[in-house]
Protein backbone atom coordinates (compact mmCIF):
# COMPACT_ATOMS: atom_id res chain seq x y z
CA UNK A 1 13.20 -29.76 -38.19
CA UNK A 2 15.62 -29.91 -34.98
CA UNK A 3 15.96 -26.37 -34.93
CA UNK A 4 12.29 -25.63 -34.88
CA UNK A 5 11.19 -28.22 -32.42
CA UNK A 6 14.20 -26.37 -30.38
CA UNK A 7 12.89 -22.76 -30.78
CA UNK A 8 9.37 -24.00 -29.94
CA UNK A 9 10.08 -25.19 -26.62
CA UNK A 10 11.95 -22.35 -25.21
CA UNK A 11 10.57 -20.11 -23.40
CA UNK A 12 11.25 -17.09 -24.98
CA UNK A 13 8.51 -14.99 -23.37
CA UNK A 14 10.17 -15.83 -19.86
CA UNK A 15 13.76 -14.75 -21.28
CA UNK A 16 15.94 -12.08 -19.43
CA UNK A 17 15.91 -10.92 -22.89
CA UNK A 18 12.48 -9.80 -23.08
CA UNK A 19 11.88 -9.08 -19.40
CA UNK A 20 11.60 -5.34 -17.96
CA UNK A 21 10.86 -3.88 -14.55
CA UNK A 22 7.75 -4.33 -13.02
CA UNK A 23 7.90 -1.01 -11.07
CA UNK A 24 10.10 1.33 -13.95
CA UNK A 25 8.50 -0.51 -17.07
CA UNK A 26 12.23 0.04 -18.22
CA UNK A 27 13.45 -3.19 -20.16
CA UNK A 28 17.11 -2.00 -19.63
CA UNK A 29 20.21 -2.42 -18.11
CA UNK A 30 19.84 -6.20 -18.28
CA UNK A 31 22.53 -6.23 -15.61
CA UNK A 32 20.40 -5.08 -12.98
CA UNK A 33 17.30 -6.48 -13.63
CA UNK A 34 16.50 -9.31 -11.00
CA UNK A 35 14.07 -12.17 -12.05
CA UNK A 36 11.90 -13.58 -9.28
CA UNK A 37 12.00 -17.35 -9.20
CA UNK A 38 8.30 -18.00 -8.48
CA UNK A 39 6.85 -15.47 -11.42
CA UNK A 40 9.39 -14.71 -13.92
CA UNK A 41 8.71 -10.81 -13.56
CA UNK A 42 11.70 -8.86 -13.67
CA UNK A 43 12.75 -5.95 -10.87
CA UNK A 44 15.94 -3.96 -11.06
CA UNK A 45 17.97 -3.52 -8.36
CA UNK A 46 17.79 0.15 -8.11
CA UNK A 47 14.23 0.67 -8.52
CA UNK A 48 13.43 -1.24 -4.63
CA UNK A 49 13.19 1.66 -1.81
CA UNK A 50 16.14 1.20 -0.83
CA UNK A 51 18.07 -0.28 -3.58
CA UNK A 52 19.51 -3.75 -3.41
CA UNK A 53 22.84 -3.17 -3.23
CA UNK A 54 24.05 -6.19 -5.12
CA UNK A 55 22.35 -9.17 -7.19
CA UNK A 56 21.60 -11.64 -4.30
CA UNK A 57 22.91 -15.24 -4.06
CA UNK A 58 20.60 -17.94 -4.61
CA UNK A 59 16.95 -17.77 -5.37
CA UNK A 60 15.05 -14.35 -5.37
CA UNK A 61 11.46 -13.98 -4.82
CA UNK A 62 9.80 -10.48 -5.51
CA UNK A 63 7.90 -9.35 -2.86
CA UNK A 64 4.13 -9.67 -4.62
CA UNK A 65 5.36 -13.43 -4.35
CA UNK A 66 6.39 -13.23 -0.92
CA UNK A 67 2.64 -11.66 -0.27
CA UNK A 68 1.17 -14.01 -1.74
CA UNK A 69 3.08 -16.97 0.12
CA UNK A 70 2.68 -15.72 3.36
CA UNK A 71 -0.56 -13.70 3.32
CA UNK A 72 0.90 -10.72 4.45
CA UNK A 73 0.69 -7.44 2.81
CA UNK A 74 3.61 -5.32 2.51
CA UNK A 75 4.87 -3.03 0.07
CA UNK A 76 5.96 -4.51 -3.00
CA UNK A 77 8.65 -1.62 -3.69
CA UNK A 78 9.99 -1.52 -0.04
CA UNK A 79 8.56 -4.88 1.51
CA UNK A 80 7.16 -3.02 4.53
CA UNK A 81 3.79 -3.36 5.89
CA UNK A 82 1.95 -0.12 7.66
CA UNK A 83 4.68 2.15 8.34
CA UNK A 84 4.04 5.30 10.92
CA UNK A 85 3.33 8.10 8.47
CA UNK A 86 3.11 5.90 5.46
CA UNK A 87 -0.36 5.11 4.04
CA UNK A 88 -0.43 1.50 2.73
CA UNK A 89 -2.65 1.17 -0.64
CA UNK A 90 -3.64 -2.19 -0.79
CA UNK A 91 -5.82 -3.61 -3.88
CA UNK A 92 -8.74 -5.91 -2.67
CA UNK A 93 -8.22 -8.35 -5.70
CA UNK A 94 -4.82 -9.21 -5.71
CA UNK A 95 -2.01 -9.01 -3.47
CA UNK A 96 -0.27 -5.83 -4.59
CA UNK A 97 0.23 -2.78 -2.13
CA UNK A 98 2.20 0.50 -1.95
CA UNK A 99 3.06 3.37 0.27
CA UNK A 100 1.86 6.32 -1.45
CA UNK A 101 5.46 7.55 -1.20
CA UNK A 102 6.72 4.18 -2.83
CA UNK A 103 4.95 4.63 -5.96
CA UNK A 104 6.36 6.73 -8.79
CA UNK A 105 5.27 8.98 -9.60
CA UNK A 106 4.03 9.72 -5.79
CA UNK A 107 0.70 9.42 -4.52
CA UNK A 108 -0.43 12.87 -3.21
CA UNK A 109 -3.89 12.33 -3.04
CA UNK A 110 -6.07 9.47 -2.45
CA UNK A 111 -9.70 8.78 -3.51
CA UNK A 112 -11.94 5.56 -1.94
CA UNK A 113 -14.39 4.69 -4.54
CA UNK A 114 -17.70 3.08 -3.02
């Protein structure tokens, strides 16, 4: 009975375990893959434009999060807004947004649906 009420109330949709990238859809190198603290989603650290060098310290918040907090809308790959040369796509209902060049496979052609 202890065991059960014990596997019931973990998490274990929210575990590292079961996590994968957001932006790769790759579940592995466990190592690597970042967790935000608001959302649970998982990132790894190669997959940002540029790469995060090493796992920060502290808590991590992905950068959907961080649009979402402040309002702004930035890239959720690279975390930059409107770039010169860079086309932002933003989606009107929610807060994601890429550069056509931060999406993989890249964006080469873009279509505005009325």
């Amino acid at each position: 009975m202890a065991i059960y009420l014990l596997d019931s109330s973990i998490a274990w949709d929210k575990s590292v375990m079961k996590a994968s990238c957001q932006l790769c859809k790759g579940g592995d190198n466990e190592d690597k893959l970042l967790l935000c603290d608001a959302c649970d989603r998982g990132y790894h650290t190669y997959c940002f434009k540029p790469p995060l060098e090493q796992i920060p310290e502290g808590d991590w918040f992905c950068w959907e999060c961080i649009n979402k907090a402040t309002g702004n809308r930035g890239c959720i790959v690279c975390g930059k807004g409107n770039l010169q040369g860079k086309k932002l796509l933003a989606c009107d209902k929610c807060v994601k947004a890429y550069h056509t060049d931060c999406i993989f496979p890249n964006v080469t052609k873009v279509t505005y649906l009325l």
